[in-house]
Protein backbone atom coordinates (compact mmCIF):
# COMPACT_ATOMS: atom_id res chain seq x y z
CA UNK A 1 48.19 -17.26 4.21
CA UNK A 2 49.85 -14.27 5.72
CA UNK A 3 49.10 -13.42 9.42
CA UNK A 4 47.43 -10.41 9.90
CA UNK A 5 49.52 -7.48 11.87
CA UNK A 6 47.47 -6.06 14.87
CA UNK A 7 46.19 -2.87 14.78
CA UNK A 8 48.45 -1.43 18.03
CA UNK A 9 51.22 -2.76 16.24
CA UNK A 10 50.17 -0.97 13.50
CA UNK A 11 49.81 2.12 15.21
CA UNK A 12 53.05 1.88 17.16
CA UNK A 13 54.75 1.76 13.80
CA UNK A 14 52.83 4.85 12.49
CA UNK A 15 54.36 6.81 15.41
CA UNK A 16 58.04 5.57 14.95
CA UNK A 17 57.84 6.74 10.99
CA UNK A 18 56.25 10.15 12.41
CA UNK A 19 58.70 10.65 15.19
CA UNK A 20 62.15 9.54 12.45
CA UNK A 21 60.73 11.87 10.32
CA UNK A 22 60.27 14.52 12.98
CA UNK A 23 63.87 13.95 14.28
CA UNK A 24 65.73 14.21 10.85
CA UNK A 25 63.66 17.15 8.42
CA UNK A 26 64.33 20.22 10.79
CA UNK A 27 61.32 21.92 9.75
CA UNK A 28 59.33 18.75 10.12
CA UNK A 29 56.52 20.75 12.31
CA UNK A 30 55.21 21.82 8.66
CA UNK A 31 54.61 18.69 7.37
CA UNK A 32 51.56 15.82 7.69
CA UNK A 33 53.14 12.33 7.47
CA UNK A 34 52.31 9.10 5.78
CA UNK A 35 54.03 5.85 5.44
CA UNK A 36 54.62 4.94 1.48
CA UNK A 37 56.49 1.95 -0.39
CA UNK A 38 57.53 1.49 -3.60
CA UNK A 39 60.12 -0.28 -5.85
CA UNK A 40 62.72 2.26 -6.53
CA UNK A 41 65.18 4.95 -5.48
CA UNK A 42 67.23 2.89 -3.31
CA UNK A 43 68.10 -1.02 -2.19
CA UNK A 44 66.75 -1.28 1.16
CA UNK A 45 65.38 -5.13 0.56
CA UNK A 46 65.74 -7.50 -3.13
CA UNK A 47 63.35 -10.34 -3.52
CA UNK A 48 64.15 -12.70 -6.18
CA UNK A 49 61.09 -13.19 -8.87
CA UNK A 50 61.75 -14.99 -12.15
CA UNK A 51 64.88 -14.34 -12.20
CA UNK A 52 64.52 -10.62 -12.27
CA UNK A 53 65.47 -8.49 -8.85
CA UNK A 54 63.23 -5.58 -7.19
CA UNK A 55 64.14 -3.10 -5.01
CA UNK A 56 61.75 -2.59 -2.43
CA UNK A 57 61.75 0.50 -0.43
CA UNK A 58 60.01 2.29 2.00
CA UNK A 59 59.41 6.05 2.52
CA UNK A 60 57.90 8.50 5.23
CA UNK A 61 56.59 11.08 2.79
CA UNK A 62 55.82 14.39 4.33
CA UNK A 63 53.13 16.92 2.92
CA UNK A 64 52.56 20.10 2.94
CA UNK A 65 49.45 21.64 1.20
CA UNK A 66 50.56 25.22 1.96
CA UNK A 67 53.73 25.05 0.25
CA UNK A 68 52.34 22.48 -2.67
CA UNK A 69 55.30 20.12 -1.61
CA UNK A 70 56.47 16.82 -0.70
CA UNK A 71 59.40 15.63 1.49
CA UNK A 72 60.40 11.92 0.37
CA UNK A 73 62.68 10.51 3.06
CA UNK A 74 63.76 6.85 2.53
CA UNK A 75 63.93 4.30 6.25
CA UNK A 76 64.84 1.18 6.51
CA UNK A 77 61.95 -1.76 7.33
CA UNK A 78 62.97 -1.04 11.15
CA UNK A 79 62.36 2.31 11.09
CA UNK A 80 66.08 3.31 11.94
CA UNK A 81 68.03 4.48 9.55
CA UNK A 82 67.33 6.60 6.38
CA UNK A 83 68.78 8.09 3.82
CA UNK A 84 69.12 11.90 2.79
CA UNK A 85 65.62 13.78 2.10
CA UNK A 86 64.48 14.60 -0.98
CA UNK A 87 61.93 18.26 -1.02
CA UNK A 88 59.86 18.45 -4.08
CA UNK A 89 58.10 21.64 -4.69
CA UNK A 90 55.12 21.40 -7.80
CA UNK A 91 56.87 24.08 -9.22
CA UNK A 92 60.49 21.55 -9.39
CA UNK A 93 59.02 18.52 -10.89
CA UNK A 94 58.33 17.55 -13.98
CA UNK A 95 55.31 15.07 -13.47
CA UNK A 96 52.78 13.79 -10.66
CA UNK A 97 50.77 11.19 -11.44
CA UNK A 98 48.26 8.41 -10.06
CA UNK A 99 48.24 5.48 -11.88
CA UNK A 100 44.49 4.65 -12.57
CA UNK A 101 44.06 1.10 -11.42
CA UNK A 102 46.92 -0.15 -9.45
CA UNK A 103 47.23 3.66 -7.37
CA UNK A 104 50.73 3.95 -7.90
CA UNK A 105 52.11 7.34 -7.43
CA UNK A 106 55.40 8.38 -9.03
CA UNK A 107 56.46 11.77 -9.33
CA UNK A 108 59.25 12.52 -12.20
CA UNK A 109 62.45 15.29 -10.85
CA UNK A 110 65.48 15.73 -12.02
CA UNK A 111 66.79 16.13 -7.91
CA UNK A 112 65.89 12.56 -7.45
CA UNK A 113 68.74 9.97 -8.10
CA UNK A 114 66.42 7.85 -10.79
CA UNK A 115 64.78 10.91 -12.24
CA UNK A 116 61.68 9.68 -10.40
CA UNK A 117 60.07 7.73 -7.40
CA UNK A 118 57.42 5.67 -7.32
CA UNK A 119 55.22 4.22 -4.36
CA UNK A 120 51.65 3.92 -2.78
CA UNK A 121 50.23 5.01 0.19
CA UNK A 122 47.61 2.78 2.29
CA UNK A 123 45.04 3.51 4.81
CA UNK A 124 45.72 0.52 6.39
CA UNK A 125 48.73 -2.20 5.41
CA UNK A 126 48.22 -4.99 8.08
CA UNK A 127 49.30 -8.12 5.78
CA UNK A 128 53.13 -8.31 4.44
CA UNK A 129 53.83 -12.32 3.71
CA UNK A 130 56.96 -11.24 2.87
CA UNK A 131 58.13 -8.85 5.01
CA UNK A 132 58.76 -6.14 2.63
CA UNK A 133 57.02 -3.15 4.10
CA UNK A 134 56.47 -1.48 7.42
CA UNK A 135 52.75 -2.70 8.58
CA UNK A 136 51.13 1.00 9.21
CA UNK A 137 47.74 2.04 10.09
CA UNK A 138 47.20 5.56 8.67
CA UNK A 139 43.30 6.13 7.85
CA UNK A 140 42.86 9.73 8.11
CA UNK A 141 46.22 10.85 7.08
CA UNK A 142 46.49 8.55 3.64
CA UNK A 143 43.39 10.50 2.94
CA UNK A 144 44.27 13.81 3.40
CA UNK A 145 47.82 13.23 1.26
CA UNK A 146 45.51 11.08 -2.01
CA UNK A 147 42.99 14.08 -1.43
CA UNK A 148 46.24 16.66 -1.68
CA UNK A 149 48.42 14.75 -4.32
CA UNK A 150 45.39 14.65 -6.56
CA UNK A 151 43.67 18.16 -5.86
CA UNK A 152 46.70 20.30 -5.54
CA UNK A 153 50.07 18.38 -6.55
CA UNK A 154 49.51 16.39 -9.95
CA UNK A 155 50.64 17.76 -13.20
């Protein structure tokens, strides 16, 4: 069984997605922040399974109910490099949805470089046996971005 991630490391992590983010969108002031992964867009870590590769990835997704848009930055597990942003406005996309049971997001745009992105977002992820994601604590914002994505963003 996988050991459980402590909550200040949690936390710590949290701030270094928030403070990435904050140093590479310039208008980053706008913008709530959540930590999201997902197994798409990019080839930041492969795991092996059956004989069939994934590509898991991890995102600071920025939100901004005001503007009805999302900022999808890709970082590495470390939290120190990333790759170029990607803004979606509701009005650019073609489809935001939440999958029913597993939560899955994906949103469908033609600016992304698969036509779409797909991740989830987790109040708390404190338990990664294998070492795929960035172990975040992020109660109140995950919240506020599921309350968002679903109220204002979907389509």
């Amino acid at each position: 069984m996988a050991k459980k991630i402590s909550d200040e490391v949690c936390l710590a992590n949290y701030a270094k997605l928030c403070d990435l983010f904050n140093r590479v969108i310039p208008d980053a002031e706008r913008f709530t922040v959540v930590y999201g992964c997902g197994v798409d867009m990019g080839m930041m870590g492969l795991m092996l399974i059956r004989s069939t590769a994934y590509s898991y990835s991890s995102y600071a997704i920025g939100f901004d109910p005001n503007a009805t848009e999302i900022v999808v930055l890709q970082v590495d597990r470390e939290l120190e490099h990333y790759g170029e942003p990607y803004y979606l406005k509701k009005s650019d996309i073609v489809k935001a949805k939440i999958g029913r049971f597993s939560k899955e997001i994906r949103i469908r745009a033609s600016s992304l470089p698969q036509g779409f992105v797909t991740f989830t977002v987790q109040a708390v992820l404190n338990i990664d046996p294998d070492q795929l994601a960035v172990a975040v604590r992020q109660e109140k914002e995950s919240k506020q971005f599921l309350n968002f994505f679903t109220n204002q963003y979907m389509k």
